[in-house]
N, C-alpha and C. Protein backbone atom coordinates (compact mmCIF):
# COMPACT_ATOMS: atom_id res chain seq x y z
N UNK A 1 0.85 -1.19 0.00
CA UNK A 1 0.00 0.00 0.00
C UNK A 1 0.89 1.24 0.00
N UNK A 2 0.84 2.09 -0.52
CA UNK A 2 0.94 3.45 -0.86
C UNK A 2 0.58 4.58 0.33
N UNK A 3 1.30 5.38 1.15
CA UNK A 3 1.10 6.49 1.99
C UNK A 3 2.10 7.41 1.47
N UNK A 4 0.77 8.72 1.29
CA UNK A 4 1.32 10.16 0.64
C UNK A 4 1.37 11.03 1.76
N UNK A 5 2.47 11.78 1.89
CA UNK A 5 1.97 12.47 2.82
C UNK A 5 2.46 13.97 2.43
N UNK A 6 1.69 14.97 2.22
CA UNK A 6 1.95 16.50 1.93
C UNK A 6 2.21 17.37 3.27
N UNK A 7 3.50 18.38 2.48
CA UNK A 7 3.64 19.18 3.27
C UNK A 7 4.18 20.24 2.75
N UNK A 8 4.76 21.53 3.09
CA UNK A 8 4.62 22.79 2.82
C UNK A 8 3.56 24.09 2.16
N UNK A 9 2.75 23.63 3.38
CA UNK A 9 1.33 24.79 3.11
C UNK A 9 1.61 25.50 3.63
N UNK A 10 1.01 26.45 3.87
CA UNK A 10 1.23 27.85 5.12
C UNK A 10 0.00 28.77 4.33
N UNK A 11 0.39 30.01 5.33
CA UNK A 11 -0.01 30.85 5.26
C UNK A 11 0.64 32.56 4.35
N UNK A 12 0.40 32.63 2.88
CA UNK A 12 1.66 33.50 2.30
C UNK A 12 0.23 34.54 1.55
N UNK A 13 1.47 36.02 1.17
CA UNK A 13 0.25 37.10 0.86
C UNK A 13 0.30 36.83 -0.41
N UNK A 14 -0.94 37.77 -1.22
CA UNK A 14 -0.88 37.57 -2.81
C UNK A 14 0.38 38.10 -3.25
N UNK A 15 0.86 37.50 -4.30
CA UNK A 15 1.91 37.37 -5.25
C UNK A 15 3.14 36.60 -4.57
N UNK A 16 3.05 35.66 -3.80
CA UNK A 16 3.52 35.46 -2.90
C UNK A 16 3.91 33.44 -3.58
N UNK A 17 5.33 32.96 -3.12
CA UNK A 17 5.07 31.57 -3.61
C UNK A 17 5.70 30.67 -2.29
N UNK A 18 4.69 29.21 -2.85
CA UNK A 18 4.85 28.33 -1.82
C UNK A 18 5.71 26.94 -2.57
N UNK A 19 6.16 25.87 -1.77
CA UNK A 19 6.36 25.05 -2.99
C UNK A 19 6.03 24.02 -1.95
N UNK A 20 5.01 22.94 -2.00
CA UNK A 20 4.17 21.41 -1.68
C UNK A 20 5.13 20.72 -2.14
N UNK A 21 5.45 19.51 -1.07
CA UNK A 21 6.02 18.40 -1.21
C UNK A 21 4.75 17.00 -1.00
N UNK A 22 4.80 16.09 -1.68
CA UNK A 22 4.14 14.67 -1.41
C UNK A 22 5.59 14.09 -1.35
N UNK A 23 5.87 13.39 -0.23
CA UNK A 23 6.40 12.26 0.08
C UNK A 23 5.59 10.70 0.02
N UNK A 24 6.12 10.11 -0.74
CA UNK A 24 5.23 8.66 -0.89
C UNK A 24 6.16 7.84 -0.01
N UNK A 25 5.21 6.61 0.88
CA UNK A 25 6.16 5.48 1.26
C UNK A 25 5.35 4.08 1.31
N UNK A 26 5.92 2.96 1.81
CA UNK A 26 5.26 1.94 1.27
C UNK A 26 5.58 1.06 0.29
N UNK A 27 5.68 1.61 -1.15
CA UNK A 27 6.24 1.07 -1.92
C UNK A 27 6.61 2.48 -3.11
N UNK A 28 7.42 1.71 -3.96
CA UNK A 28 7.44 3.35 -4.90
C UNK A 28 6.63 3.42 -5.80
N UNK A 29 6.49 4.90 -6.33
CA UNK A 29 5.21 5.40 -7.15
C UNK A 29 5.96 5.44 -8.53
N UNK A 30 7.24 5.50 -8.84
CA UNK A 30 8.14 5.89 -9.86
C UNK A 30 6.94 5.22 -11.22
N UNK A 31 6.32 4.48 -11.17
CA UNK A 31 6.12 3.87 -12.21
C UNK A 31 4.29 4.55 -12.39
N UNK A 32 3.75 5.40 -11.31
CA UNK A 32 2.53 5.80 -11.47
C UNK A 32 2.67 7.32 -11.73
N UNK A 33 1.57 7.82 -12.47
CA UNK A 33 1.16 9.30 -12.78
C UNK A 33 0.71 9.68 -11.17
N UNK A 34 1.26 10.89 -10.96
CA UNK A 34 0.46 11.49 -9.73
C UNK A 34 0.21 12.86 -10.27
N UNK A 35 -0.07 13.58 -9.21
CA UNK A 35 -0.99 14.76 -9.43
C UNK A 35 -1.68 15.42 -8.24
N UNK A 36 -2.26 16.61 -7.98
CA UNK A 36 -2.38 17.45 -6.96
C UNK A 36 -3.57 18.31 -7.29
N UNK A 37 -4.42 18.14 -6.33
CA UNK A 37 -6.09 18.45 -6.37
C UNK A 37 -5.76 19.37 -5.25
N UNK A 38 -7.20 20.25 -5.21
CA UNK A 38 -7.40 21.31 -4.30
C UNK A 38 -8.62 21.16 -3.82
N UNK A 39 -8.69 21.56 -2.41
CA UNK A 39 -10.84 21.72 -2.45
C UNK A 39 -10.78 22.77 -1.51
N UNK A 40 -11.54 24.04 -1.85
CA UNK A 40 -11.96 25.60 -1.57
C UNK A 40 -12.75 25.01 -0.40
N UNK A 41 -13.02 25.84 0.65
CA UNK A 41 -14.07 26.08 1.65
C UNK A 41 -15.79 25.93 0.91
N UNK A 42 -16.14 24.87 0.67
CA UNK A 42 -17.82 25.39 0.28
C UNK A 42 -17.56 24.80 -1.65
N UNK A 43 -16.07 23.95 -1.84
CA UNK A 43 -16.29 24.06 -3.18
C UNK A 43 -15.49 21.81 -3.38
N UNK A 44 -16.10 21.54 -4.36
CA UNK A 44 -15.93 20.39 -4.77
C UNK A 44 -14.36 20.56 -4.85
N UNK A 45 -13.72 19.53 -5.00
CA UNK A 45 -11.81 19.11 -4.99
C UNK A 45 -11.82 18.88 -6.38
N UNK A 46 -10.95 19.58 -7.08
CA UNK A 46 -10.78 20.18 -8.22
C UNK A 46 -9.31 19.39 -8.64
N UNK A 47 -9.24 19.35 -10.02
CA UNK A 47 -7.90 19.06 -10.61
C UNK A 47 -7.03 20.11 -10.29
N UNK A 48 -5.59 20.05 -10.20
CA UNK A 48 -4.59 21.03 -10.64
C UNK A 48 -3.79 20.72 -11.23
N UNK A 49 -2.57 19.72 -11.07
CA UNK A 49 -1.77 19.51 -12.35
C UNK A 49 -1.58 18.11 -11.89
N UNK A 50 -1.09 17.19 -12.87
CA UNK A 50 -0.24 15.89 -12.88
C UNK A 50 0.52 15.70 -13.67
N UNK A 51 1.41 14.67 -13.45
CA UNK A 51 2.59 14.29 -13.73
C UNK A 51 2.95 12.72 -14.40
N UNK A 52 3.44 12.55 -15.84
CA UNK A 52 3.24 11.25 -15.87
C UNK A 52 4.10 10.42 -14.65
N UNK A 53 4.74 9.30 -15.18
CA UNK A 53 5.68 8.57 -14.49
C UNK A 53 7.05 8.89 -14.66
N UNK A 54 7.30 9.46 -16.54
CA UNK A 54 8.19 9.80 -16.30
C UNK A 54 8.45 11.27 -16.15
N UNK A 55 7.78 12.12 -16.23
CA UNK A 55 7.71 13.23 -16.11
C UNK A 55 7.94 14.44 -17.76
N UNK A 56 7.51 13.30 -18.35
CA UNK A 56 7.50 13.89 -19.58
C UNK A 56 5.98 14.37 -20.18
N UNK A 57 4.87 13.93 -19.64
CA UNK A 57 3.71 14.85 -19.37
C UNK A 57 3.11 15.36 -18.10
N UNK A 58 2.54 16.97 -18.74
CA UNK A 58 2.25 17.36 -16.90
C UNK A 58 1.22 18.82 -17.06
N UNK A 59 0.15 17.59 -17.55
CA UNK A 59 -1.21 18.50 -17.67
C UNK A 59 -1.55 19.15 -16.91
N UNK A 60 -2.41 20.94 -16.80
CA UNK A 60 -2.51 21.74 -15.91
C UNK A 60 -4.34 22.41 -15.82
N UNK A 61 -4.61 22.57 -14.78
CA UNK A 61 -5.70 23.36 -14.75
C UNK A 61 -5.57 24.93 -15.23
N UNK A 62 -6.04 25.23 -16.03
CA UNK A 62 -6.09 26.18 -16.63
C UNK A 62 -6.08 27.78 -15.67
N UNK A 63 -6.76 27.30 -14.20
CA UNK A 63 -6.43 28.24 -13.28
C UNK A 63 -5.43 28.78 -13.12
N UNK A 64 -4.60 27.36 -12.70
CA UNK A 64 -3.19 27.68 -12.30
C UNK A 64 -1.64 27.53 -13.43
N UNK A 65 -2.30 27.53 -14.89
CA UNK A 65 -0.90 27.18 -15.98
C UNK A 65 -0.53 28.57 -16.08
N UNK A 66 0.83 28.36 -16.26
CA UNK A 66 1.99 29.41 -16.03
C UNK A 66 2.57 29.85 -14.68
N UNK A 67 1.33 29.64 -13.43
CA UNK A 67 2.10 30.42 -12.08
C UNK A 67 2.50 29.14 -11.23
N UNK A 68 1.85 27.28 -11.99
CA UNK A 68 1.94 26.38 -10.90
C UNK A 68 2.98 25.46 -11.93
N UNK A 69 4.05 24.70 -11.44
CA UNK A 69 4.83 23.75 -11.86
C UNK A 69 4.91 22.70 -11.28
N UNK A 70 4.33 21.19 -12.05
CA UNK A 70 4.31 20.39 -10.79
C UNK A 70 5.70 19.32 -11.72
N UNK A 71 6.35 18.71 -10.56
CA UNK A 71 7.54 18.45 -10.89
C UNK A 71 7.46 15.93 -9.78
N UNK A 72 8.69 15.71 -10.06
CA UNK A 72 8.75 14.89 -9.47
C UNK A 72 10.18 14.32 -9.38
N UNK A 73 10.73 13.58 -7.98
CA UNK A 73 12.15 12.86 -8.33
C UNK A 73 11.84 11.74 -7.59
N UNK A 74 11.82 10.45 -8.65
CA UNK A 74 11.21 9.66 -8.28
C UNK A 74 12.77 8.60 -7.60
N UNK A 75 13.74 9.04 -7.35
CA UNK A 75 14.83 8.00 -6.74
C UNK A 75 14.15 8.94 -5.16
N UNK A 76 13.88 10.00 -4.89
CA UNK A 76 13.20 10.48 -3.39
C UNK A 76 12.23 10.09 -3.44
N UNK A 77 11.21 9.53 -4.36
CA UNK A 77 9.88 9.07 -4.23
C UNK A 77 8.76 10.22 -3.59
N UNK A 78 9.15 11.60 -4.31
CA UNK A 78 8.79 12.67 -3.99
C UNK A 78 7.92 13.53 -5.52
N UNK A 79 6.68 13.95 -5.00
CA UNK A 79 6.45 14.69 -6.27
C UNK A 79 6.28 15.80 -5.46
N UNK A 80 6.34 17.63 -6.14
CA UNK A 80 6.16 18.75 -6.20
C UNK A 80 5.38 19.79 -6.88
N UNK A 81 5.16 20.84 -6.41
CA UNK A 81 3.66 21.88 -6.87
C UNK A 81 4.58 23.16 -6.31
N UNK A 82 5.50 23.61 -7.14
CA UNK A 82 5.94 24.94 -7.04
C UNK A 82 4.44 26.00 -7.29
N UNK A 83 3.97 26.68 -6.41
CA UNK A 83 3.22 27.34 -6.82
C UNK A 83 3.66 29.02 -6.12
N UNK A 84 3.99 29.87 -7.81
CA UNK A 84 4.19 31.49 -7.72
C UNK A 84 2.80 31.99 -8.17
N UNK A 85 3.08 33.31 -7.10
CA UNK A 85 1.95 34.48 -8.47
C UNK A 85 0.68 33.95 -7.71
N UNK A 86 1.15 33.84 -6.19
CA UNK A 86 -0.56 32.98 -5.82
C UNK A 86 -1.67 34.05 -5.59
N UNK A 87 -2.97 33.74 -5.52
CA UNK A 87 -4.25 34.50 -5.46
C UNK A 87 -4.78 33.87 -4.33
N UNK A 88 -5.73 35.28 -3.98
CA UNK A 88 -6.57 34.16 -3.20
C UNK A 88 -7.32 33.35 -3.35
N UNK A 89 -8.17 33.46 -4.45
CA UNK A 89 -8.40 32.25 -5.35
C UNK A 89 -7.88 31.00 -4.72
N UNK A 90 -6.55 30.53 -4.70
CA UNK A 90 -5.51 29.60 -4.76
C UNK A 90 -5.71 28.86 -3.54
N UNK A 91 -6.45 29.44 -2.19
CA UNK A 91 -6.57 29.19 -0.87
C UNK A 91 -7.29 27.77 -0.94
N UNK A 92 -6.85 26.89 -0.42
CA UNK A 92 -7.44 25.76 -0.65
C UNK A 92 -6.73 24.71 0.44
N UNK A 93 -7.44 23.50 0.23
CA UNK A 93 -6.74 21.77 1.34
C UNK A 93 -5.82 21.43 -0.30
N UNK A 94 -4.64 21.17 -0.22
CA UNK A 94 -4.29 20.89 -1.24
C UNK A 94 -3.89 19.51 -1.04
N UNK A 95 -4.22 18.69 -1.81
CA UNK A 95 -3.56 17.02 -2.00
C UNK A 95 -2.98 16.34 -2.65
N UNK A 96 -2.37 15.55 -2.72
CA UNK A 96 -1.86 14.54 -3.41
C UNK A 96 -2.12 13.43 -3.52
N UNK A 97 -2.05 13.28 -5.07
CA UNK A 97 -2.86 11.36 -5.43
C UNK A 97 -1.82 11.28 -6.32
N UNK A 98 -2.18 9.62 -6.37
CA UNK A 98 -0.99 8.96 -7.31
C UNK A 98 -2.17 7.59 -7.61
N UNK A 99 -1.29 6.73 -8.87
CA UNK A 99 -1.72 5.83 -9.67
C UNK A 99 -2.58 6.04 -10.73
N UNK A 100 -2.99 4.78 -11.17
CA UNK A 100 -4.04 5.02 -12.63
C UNK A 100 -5.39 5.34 -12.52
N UNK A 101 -5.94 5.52 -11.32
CA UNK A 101 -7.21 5.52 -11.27
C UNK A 101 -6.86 6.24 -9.81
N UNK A 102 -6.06 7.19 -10.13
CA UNK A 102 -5.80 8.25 -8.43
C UNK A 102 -6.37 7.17 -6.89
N UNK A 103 -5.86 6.28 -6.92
CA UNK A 103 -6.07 5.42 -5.78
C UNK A 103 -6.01 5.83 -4.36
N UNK A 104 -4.60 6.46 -4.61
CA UNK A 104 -3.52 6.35 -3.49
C UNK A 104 -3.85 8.35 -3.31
N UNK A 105 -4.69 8.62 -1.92
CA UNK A 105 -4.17 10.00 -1.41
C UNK A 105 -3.87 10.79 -0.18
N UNK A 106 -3.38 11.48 -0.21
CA UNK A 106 -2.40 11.93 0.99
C UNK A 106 -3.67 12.83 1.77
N UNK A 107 -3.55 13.10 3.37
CA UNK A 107 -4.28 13.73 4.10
C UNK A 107 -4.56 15.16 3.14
N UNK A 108 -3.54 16.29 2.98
CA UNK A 108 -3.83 17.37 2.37
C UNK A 108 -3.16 18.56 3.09
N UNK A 109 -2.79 19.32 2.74
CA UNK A 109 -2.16 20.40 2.97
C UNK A 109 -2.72 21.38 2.97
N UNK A 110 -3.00 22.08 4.54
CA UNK A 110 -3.87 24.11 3.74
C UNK A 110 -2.63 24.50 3.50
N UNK A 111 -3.19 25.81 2.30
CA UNK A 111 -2.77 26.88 1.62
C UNK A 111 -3.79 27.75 2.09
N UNK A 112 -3.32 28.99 2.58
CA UNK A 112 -3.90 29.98 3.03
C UNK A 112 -3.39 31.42 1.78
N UNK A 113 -3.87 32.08 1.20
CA UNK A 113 -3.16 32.97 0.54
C UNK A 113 -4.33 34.71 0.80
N UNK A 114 -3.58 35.31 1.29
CA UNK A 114 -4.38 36.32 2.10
C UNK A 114 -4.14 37.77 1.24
N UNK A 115 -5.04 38.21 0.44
CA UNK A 115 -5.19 39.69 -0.19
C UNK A 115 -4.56 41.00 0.58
């Protein structure tokens, strides 16, 4: 079994950047697509970007393409969500999933981003 666990949320002002870590353990993910969802106060958990396996695709929500980069090094068994240029918009539980059918996901991380 697969345990994600996210971290580097906080609390940062607009224009302001954070960068999310998922640590995976258990077994390794190197060989699965992961990816990083959000869910707003009062709003359904939304796509934001993923990552293939090898990191040669890394589809984006249209919200966040250009200010969010999601990245991965799979010998740390670590994927990443550089996110600049944040809004408040952006304020969200942010998470991490992995596999073919997003199986595997991590508790979640707040992002607080304050106007």
């Amino acid at each position: 079994q697969v345990q994600l666990v996210e971290s580097g949320g906080g609390l940062v002002q607009a224009g302001g950047s954070l960068r999310l870590s998922c640590a995976a353990s258990g077994r390794t993910v190197s060989n699965y697509p992961m990816g990083w969802f959000r869910q707003a106060p009062g709003k359904e958990r939304e796509f934001v970007a993923a990552i293939s396996s090898t990191g040669g695709i890394t589809p984006y929500a249209d919200s966040v393409k250009g200010r969010f980069t999601i990245s991965r090094d799979n010998a740390q068994n670590t994927v990443y969500l550089q996110m600049n240029s944040l809004r408040p918009e952006d304020t969200a539980v942010y998470y991490c999933a992995g596999g073919g059918a997003w199986e595997f996901w991590g508790q979640g991380t707040q992002v607080t981003v304050s106007s």
